[in-house]
PDB file of N, CA and C in Angstrom:
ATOM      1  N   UNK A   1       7.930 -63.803 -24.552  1.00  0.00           N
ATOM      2  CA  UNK A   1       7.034 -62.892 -25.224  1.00  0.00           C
ATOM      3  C   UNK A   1       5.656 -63.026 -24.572  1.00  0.00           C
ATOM      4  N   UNK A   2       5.065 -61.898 -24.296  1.00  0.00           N
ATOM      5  CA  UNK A   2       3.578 -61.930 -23.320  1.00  0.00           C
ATOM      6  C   UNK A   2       2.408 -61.782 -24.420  1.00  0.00           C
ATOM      7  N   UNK A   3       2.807 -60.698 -24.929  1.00  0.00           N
ATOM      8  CA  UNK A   3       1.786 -60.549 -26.726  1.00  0.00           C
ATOM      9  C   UNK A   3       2.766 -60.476 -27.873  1.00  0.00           C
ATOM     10  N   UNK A   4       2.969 -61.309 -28.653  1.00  0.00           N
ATOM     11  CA  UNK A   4       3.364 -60.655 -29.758  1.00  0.00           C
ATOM     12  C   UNK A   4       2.816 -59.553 -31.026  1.00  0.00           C
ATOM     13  N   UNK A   5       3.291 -59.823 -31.424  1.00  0.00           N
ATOM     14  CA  UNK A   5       2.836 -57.792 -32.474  1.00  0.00           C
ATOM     15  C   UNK A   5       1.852 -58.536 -33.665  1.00  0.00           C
ATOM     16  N   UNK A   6       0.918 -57.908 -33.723  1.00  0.00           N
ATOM     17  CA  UNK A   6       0.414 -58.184 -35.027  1.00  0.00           C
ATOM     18  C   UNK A   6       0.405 -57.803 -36.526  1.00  0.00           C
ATOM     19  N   UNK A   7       1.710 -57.693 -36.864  1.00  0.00           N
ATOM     20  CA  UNK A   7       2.591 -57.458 -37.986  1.00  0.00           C
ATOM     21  C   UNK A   7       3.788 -56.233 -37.529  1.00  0.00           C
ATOM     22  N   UNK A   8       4.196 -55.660 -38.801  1.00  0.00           N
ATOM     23  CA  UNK A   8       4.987 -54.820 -38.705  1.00  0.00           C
ATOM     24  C   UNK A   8       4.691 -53.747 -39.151  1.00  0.00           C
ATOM     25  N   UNK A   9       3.327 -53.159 -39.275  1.00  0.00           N
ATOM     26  CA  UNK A   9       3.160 -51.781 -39.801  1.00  0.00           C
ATOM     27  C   UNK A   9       3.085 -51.015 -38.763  1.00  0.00           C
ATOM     28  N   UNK A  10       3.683 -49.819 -38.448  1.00  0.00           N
ATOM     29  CA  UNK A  10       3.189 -48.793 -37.664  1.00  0.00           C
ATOM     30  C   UNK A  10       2.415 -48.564 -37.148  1.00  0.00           C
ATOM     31  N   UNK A  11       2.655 -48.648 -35.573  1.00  0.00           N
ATOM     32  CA  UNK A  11       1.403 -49.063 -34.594  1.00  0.00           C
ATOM     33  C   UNK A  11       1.241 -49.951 -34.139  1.00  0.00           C
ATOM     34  N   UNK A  12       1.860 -51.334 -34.846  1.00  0.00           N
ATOM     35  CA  UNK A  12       2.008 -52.792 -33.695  1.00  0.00           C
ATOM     36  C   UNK A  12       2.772 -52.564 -32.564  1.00  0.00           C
ATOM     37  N   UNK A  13       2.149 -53.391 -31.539  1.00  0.00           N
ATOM     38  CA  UNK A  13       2.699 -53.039 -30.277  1.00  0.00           C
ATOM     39  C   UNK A  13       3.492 -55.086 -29.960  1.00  0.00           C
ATOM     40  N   UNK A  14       4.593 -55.202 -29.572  1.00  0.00           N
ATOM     41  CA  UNK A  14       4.883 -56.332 -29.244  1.00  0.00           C
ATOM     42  C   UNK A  14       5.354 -55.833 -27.929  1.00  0.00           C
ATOM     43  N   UNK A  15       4.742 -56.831 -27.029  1.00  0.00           N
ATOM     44  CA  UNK A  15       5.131 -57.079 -25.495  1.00  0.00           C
ATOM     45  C   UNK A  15       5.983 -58.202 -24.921  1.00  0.00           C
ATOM     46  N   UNK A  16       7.067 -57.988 -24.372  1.00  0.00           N
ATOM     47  CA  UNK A  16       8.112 -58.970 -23.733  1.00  0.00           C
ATOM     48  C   UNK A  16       7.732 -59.094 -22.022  1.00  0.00           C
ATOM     49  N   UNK A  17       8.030 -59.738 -21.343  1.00  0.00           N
ATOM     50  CA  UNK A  17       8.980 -59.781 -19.962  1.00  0.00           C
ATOM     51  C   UNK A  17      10.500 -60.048 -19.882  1.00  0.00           C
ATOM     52  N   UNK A  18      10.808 -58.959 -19.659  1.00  0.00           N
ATOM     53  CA  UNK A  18      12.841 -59.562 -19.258  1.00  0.00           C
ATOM     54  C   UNK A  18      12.921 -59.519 -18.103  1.00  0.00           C
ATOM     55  N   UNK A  19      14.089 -60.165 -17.623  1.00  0.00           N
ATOM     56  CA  UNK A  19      14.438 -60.133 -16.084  1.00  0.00           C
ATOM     57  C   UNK A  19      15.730 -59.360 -16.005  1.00  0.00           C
ATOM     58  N   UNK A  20      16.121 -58.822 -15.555  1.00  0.00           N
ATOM     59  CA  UNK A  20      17.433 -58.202 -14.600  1.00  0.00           C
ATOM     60  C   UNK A  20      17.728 -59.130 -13.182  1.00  0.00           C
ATOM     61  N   UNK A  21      18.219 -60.015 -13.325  1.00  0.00           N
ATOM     62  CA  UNK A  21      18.726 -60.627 -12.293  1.00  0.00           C
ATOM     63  C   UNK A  21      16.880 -61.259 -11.639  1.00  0.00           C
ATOM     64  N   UNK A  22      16.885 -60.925 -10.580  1.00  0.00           N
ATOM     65  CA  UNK A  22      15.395 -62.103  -9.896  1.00  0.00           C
ATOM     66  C   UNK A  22      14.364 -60.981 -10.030  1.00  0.00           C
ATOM     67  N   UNK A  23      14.576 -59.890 -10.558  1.00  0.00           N
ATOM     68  CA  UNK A  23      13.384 -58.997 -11.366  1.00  0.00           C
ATOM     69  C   UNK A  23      12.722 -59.110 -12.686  1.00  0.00           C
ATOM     70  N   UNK A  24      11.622 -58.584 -12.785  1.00  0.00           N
ATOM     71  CA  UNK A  24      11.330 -59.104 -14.395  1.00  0.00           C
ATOM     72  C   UNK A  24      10.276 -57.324 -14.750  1.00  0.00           C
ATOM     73  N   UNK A  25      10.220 -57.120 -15.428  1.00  0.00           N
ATOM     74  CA  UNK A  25       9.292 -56.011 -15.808  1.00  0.00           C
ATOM     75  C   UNK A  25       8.735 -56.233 -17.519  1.00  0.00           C
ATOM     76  N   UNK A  26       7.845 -55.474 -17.231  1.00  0.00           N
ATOM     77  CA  UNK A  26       7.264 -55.673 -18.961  1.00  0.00           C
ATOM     78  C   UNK A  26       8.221 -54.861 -19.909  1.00  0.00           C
ATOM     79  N   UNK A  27       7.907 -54.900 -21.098  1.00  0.00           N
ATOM     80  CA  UNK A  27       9.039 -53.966 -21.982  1.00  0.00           C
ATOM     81  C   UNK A  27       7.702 -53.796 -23.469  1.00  0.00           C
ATOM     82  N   UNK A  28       7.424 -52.407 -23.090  1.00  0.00           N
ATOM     83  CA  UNK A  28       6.352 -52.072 -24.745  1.00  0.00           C
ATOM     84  C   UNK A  28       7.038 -52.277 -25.734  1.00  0.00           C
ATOM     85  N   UNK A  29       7.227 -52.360 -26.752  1.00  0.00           N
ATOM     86  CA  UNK A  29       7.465 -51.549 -27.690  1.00  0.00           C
ATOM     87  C   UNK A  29       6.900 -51.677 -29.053  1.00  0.00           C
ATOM     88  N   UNK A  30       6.961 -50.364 -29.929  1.00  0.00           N
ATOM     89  CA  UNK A  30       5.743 -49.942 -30.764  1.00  0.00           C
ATOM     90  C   UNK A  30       6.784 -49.661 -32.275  1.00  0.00           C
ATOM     91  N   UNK A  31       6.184 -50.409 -33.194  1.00  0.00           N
ATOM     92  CA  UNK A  31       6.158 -50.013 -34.404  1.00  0.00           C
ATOM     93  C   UNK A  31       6.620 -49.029 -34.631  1.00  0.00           C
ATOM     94  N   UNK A  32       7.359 -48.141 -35.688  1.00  0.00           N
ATOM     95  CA  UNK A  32       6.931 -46.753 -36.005  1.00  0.00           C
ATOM     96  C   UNK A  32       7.040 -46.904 -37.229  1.00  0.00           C
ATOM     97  N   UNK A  33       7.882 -47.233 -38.004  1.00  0.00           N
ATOM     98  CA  UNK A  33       8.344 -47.066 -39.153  1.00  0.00           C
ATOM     99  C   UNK A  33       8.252 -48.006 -39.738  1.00  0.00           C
ATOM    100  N   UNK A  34       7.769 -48.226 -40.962  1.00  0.00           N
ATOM    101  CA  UNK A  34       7.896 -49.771 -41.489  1.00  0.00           C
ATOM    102  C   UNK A  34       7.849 -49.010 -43.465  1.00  0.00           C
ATOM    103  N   UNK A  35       9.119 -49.592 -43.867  1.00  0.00           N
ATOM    104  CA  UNK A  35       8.882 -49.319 -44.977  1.00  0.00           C
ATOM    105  C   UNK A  35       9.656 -50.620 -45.613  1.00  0.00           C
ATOM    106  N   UNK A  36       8.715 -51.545 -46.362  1.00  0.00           N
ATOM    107  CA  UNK A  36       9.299 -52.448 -46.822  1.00  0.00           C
ATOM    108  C   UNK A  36       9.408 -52.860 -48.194  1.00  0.00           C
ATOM    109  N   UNK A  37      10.599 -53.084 -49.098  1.00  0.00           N
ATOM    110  CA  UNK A  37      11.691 -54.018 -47.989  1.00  0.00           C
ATOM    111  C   UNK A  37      12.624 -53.631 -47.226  1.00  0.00           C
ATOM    112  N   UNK A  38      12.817 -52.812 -47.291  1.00  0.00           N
ATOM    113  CA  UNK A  38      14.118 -52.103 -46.451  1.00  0.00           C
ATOM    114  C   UNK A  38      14.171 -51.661 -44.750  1.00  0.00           C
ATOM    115  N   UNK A  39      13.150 -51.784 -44.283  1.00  0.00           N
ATOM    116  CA  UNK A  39      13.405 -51.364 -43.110  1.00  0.00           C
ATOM    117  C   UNK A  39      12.033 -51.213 -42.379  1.00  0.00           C
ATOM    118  N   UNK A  40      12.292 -51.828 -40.979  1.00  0.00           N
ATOM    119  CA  UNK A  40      10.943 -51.058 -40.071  1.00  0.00           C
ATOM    120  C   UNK A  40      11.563 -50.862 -38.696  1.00  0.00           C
ATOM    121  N   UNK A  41      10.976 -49.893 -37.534  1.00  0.00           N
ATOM    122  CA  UNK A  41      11.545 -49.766 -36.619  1.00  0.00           C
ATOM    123  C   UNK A  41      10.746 -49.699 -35.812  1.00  0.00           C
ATOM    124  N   UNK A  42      11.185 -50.026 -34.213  1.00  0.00           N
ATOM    125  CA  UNK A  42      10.491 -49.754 -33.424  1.00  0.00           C
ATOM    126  C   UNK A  42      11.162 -48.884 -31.782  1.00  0.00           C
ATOM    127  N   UNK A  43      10.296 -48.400 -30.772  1.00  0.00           N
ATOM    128  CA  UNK A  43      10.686 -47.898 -30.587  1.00  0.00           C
ATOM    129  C   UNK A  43      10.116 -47.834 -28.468  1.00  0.00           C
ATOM    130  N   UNK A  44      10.991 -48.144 -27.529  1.00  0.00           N
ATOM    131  CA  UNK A  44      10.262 -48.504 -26.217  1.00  0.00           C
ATOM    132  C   UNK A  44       8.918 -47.594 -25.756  1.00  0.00           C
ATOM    133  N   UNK A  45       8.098 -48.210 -25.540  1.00  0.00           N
ATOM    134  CA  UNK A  45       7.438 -47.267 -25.103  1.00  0.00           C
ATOM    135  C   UNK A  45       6.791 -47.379 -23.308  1.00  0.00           C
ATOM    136  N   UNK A  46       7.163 -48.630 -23.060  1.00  0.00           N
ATOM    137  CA  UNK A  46       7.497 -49.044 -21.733  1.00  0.00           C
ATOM    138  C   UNK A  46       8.413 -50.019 -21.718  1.00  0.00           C
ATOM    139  N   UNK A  47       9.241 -49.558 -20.100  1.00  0.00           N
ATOM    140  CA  UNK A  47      10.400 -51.106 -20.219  1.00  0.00           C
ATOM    141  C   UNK A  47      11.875 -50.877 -19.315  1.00  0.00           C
ATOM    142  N   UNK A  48      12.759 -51.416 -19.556  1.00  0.00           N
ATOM    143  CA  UNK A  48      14.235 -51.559 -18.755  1.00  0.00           C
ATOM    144  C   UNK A  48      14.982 -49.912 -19.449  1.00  0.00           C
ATOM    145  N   UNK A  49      14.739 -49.614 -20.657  1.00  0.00           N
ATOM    146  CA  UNK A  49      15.557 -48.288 -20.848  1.00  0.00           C
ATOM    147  C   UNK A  49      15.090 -46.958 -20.575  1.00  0.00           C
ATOM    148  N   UNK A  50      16.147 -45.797 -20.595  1.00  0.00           N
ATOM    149  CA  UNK A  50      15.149 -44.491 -20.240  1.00  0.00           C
ATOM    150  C   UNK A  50      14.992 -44.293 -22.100  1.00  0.00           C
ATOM    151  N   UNK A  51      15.706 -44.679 -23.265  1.00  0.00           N
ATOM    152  CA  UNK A  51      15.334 -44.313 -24.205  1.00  0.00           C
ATOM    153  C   UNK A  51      15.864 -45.531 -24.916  1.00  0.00           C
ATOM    154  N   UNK A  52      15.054 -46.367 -25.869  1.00  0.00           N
ATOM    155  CA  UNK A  52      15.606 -47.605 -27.070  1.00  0.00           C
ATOM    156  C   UNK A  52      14.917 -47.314 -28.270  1.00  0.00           C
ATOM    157  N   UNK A  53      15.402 -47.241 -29.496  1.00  0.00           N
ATOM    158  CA  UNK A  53      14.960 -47.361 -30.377  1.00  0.00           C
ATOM    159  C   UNK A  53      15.568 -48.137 -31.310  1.00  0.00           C
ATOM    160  N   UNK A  54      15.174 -49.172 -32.254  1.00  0.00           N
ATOM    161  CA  UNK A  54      15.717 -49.902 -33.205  1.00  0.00           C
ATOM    162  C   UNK A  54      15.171 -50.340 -34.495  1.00  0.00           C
ATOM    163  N   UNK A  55      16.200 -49.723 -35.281  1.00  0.00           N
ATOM    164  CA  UNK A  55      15.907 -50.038 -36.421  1.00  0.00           C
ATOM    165  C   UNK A  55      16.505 -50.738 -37.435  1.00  0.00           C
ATOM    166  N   UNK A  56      15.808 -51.688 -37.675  1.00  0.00           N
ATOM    167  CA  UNK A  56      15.657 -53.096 -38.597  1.00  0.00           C
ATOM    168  C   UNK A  56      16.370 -52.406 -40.509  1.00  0.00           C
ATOM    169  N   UNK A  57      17.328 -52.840 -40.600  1.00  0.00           N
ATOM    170  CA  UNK A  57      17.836 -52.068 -42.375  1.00  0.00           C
ATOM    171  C   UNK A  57      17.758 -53.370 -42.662  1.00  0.00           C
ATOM    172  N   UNK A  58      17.127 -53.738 -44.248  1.00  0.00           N
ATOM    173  CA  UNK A  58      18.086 -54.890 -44.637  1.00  0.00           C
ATOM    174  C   UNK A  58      18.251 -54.131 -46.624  1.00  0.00           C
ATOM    175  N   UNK A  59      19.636 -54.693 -47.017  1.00  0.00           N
ATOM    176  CA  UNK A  59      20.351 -54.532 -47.853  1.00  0.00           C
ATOM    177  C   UNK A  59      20.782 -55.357 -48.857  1.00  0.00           C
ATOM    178  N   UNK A  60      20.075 -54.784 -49.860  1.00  0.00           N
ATOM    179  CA  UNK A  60      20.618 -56.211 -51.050  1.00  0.00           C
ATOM    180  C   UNK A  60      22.798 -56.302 -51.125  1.00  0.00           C
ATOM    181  N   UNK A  61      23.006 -57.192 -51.271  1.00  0.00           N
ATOM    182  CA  UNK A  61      24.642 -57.699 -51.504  1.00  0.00           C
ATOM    183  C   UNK A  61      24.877 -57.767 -52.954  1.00  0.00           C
ATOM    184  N   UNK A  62      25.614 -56.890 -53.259  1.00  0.00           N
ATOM    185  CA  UNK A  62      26.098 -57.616 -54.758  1.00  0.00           C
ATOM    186  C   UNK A  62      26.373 -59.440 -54.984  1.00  0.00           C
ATOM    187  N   UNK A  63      26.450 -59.944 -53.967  1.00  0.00           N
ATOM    188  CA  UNK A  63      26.092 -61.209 -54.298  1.00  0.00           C
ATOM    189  C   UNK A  63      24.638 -61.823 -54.711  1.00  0.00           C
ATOM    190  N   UNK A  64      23.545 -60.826 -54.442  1.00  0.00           N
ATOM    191  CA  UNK A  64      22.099 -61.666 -54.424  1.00  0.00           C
ATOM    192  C   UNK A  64      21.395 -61.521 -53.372  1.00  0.00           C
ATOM    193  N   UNK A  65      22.638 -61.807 -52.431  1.00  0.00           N
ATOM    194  CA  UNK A  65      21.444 -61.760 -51.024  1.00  0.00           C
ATOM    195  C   UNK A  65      21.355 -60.553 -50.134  1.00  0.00           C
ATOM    196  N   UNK A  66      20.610 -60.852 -49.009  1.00  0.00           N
ATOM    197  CA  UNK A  66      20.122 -59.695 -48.134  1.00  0.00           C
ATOM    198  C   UNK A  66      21.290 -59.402 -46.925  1.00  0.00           C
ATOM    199  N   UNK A  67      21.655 -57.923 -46.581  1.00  0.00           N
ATOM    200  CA  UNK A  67      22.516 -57.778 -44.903  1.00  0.00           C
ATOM    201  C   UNK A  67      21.672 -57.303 -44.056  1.00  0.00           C
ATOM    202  N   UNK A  68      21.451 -58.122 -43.301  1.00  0.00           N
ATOM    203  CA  UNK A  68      20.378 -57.472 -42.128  1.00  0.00           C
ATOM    204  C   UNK A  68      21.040 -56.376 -41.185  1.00  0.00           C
ATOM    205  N   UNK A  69      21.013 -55.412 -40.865  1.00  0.00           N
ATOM    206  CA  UNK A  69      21.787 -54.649 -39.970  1.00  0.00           C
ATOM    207  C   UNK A  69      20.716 -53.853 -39.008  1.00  0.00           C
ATOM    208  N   UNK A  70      21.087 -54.190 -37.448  1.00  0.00           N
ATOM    209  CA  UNK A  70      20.275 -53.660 -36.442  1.00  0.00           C
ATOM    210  C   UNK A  70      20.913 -52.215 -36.102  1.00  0.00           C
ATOM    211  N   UNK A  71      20.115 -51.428 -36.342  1.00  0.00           N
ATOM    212  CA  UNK A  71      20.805 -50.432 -35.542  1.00  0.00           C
ATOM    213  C   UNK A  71      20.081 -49.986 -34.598  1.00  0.00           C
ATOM    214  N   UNK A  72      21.070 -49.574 -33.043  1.00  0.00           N
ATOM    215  CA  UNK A  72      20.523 -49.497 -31.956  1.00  0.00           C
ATOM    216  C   UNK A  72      20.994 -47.946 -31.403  1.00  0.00           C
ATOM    217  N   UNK A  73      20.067 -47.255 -30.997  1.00  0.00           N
ATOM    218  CA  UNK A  73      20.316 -46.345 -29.991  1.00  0.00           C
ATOM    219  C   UNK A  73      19.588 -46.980 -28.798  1.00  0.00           C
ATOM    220  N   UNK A  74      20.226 -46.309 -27.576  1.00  0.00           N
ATOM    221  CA  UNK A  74      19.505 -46.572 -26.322  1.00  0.00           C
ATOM    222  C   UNK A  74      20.081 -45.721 -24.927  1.00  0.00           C
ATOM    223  N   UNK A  75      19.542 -45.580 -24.120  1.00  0.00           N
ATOM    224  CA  UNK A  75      20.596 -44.661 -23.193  1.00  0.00           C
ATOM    225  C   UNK A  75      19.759 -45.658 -21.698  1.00  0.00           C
ATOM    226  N   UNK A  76      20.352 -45.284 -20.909  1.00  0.00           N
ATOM    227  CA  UNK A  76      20.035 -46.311 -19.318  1.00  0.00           C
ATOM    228  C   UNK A  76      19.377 -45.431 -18.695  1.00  0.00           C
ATOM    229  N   UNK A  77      18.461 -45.602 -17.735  1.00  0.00           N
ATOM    230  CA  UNK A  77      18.216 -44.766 -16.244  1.00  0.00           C
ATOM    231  C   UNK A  77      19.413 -44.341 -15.911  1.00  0.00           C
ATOM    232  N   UNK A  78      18.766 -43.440 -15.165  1.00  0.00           N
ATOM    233  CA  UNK A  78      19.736 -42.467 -14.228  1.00  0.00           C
ATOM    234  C   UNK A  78      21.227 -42.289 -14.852  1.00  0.00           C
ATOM    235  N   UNK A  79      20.886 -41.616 -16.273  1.00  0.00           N
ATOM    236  CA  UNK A  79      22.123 -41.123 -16.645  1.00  0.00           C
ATOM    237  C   UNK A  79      23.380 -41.703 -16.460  1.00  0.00           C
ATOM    238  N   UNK A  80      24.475 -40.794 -16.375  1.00  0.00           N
ATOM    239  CA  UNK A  80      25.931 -41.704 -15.979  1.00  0.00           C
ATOM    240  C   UNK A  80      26.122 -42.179 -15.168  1.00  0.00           C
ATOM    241  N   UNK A  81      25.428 -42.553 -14.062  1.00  0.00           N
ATOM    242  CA  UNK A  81      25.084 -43.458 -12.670  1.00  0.00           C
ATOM    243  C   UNK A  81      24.773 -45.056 -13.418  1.00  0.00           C
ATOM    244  N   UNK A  82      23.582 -44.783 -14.291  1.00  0.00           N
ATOM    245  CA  UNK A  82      23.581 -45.742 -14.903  1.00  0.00           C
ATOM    246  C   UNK A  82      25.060 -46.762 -15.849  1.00  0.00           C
ATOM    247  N   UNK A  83      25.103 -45.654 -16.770  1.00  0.00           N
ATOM    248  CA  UNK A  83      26.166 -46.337 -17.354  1.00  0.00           C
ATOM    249  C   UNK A  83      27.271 -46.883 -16.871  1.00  0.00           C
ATOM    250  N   UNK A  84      27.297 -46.793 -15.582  1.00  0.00           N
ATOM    251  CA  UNK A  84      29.123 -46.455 -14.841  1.00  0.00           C
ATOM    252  C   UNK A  84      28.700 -47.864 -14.551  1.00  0.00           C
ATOM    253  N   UNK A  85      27.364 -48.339 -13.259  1.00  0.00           N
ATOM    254  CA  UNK A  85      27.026 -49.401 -13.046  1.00  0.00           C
ATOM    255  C   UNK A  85      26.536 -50.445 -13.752  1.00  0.00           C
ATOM    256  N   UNK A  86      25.752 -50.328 -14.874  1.00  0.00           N
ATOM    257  CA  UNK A  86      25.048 -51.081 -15.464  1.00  0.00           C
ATOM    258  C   UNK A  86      25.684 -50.911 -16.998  1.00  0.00           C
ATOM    259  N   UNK A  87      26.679 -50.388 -17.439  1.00  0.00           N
ATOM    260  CA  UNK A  87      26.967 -50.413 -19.043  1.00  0.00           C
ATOM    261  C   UNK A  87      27.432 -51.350 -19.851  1.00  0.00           C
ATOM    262  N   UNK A  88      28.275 -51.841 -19.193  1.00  0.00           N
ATOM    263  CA  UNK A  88      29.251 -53.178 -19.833  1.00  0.00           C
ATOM    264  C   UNK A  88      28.230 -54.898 -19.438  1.00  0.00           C
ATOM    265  N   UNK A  89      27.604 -54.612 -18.807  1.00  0.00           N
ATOM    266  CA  UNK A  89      26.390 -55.620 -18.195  1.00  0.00           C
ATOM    267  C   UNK A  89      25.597 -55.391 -19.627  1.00  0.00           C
ATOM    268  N   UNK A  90      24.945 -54.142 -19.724  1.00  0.00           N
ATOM    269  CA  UNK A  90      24.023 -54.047 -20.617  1.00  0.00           C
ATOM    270  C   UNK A  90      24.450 -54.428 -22.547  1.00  0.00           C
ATOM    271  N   UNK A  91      25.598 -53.838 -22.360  1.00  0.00           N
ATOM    272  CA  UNK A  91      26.540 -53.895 -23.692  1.00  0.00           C
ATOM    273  C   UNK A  91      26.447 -55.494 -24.118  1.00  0.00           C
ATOM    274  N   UNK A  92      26.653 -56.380 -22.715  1.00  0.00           N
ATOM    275  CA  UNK A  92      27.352 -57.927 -22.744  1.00  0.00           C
ATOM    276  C   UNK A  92      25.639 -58.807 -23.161  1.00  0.00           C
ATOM    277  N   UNK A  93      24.813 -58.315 -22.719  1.00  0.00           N
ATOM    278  CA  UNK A  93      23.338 -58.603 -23.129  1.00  0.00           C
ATOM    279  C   UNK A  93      22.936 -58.312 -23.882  1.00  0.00           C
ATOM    280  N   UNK A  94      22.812 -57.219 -24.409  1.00  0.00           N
ATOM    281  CA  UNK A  94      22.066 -56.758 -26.181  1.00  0.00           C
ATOM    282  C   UNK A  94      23.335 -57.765 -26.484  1.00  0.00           C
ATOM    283  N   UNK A  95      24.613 -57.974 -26.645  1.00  0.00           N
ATOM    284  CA  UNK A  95      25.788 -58.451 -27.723  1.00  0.00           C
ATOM    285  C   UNK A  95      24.947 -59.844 -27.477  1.00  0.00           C
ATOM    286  N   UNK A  96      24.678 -60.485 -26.585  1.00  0.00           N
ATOM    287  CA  UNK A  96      24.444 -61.808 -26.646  1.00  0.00           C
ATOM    288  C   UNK A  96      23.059 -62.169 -27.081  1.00  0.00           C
ATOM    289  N   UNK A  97      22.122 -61.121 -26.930  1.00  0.00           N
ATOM    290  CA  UNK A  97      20.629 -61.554 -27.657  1.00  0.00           C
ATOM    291  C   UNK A  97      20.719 -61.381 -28.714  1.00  0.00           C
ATOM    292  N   UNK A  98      21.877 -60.427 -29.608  1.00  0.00           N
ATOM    293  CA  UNK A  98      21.427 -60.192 -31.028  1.00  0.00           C
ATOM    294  C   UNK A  98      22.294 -61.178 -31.787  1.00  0.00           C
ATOM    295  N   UNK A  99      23.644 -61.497 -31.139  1.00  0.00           N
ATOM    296  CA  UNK A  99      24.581 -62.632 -31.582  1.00  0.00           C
ATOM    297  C   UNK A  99      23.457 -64.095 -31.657  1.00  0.00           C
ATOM    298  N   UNK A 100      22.257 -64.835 -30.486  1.00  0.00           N
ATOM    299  CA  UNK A 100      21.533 -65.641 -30.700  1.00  0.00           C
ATOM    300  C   UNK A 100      20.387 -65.307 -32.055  1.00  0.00           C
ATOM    301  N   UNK A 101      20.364 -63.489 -31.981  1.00  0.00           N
ATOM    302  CA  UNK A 101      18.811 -63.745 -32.700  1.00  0.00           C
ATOM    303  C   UNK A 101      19.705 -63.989 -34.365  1.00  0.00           C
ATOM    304  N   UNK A 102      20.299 -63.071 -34.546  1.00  0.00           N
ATOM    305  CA  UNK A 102      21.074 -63.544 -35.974  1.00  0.00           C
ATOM    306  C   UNK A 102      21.240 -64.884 -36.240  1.00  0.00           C
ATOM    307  N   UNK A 103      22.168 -65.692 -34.994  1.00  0.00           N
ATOM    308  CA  UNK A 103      21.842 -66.971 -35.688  1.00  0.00           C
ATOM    309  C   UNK A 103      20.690 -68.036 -35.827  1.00  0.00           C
ATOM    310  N   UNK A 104      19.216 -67.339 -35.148  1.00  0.00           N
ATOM    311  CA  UNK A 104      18.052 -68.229 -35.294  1.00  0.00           C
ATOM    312  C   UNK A 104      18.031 -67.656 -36.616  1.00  0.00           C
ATOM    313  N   UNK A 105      17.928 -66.350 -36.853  1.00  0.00           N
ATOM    314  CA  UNK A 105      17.552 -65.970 -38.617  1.00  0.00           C
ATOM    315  C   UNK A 105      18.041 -66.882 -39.528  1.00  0.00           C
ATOM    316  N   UNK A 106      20.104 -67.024 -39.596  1.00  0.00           N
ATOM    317  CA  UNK A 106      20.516 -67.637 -40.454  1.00  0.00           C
ATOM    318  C   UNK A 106      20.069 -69.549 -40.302  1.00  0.00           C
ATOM    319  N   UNK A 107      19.671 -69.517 -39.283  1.00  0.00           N
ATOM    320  CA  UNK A 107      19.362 -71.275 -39.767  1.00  0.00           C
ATOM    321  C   UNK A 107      18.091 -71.176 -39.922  1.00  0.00           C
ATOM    322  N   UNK A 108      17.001 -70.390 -39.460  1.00  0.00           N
ATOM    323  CA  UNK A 108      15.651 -69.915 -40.274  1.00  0.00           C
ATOM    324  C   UNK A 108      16.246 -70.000 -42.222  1.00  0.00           C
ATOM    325  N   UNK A 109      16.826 -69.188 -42.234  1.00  0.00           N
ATOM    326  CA  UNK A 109      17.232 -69.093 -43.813  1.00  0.00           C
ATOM    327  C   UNK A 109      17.982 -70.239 -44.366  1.00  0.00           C
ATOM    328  N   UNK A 110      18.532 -71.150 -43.869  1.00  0.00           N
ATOM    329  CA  UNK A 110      19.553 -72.056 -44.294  1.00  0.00           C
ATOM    330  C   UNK A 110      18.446 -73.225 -44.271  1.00  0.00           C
ATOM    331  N   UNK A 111      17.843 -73.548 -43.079  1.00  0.00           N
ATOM    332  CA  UNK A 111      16.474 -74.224 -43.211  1.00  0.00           C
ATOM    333  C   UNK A 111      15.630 -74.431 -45.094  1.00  0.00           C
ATOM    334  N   UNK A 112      15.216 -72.976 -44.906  1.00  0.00           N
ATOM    335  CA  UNK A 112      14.306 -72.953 -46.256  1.00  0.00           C
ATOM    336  C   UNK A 112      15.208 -72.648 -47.487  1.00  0.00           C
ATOM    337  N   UNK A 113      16.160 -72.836 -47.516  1.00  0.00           N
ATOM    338  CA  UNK A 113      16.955 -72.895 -48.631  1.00  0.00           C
ATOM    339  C   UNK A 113      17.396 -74.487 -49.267  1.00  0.00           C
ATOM    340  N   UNK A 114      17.267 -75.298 -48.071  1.00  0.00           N
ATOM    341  CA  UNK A 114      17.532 -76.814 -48.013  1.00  0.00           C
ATOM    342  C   UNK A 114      16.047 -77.542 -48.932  1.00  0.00           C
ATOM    343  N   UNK A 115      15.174 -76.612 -48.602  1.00  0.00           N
ATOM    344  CA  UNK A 115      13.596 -77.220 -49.312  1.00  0.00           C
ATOM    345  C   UNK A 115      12.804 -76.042 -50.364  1.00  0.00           C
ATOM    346  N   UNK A 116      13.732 -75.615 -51.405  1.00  0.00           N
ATOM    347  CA  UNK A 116      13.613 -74.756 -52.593  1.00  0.00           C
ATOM    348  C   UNK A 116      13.587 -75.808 -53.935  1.00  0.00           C
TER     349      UNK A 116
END
């Protein structure tokens, strides 16, 4: 992370560097939506996609607790050139950053549940 966002209302901007192999580029992206508790989104506004947007749902459980659910649109450069070369690469990376970030959340949450 190069800047992180200064909250989540509409209009924070959080800044990354990712790499693609021995490349790295910046990646904007901006707030848009924030309505809480239920949801805020954001949306690239510089970076690795020709279009990303994601939005953050979370959902009470008839058990009590919360379902976090990411939902992602996104499309690649150069159209189906892109996807043909770079799709299952890209698929195998979002699956593996959001499979890590879920489980920093749940031991974030399992953490502060241990000291209630």
């Amino acid at each position: 992370m190069v800047q992180p966002a200064t909250g989540l209302h509409a209009g924070a901007e959080v800044i990354f560097k990712v790499f693609t192999g021995p490349f790295s580029q910046l990646w904007v992206a901006e707030h848009t939506e924030y309505d809480p508790p239920h949801l805020f989104t954001d949306v690239q506004r510089r970076g690795p996609f020709a279009y990303w947007r994601h939005r953050h749902r979370f959902e009470p459980t008839e058990r009590g607790t919360t379902l976090m659910i990411d939902d992602i649109e996104y499309a690649l450069p150069m159209g189906w050139l892109g996807e043909l070369f770079g799709g299952a690469f890209t698929r195998a990376k979002l699956q593996r950053m959001f499979d890590y970030r879920h489980q920093v959340v749940a031991e974030q949450f399992s953490k502060s549940e241990g000291h209630s």
